[in-house]
Protein backbone atom coordinates (compact mmCIF):
# COMPACT_ATOMS: atom_id res chain seq x y z
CA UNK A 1 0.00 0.00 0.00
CA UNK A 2 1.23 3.43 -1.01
CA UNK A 3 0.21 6.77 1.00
CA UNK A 4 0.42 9.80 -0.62
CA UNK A 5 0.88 12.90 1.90
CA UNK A 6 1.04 16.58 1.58
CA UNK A 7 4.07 18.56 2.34
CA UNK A 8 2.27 19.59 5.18
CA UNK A 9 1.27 16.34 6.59
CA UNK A 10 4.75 15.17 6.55
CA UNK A 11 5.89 17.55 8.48
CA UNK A 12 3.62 16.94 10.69
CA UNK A 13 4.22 13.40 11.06
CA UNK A 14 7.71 14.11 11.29
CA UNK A 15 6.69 16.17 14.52
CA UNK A 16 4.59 13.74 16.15
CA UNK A 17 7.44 11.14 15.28
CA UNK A 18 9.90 13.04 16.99
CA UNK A 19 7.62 13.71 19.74
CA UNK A 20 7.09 9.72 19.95
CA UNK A 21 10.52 9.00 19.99
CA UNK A 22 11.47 11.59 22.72
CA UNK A 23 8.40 10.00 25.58
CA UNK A 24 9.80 6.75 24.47
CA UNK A 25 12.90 7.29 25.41
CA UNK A 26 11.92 9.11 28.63
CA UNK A 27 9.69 5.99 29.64
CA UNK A 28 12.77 3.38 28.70
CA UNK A 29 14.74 5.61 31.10
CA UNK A 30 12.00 5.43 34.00
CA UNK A 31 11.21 1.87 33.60
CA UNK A 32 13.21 -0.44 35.97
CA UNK A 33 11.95 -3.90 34.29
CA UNK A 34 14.67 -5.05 32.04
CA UNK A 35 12.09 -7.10 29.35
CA UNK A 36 9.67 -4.31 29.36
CA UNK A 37 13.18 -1.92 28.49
CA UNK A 38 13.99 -4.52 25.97
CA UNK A 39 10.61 -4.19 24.35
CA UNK A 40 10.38 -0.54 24.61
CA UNK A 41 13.99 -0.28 23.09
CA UNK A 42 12.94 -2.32 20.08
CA UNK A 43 10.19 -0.02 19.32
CA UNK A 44 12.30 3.15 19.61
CA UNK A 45 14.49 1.70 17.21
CA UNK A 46 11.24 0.95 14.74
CA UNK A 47 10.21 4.58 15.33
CA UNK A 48 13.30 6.13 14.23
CA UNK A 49 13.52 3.85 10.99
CA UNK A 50 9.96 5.58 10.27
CA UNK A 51 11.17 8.57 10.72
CA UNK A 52 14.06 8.36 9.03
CA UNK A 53 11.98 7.59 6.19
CA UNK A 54 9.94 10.37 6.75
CA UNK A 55 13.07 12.34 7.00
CA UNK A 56 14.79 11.19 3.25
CA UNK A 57 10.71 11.43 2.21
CA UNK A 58 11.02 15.90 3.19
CA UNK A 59 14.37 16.03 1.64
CA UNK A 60 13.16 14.49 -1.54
CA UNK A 61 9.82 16.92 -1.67
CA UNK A 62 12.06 20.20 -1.01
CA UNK A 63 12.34 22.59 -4.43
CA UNK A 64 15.66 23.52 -5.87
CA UNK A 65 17.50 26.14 -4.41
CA UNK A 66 17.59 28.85 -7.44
């Protein structure tokens, strides 16, 4: 399946991404169970290959510099 997003909606998912990623990594920090870390580690890592993604997907969308 293929989504098609506005410039605008991919910068917004880039935001909520990074937003993600930063509570994820708060709550890995707070947790004290090492399998729930593990877990919670594994789905950081997921999160930033989406937004990485996301990330080449805004550099590909910018216009040429004149």
């Amino acid at each position: 399946m293929v989504l098609e997003f506005s410039q605008q909606q991919i910068h917004l998912l880039h935001a909520v991404l990074a937003e993600s990623a930063d509570a994820l990594r708060d709550e890995i920090v707070r947790t004290d169970k090492l399998e729930l870390r593990e877990e919670l580690k594994r789905r950081l890592d997921q999160l930033w290959v989406i937004q990485r993604q996301v990330e080449s997907r805004m550099h590909q969308e910018q216009p040429a510099a004149l």
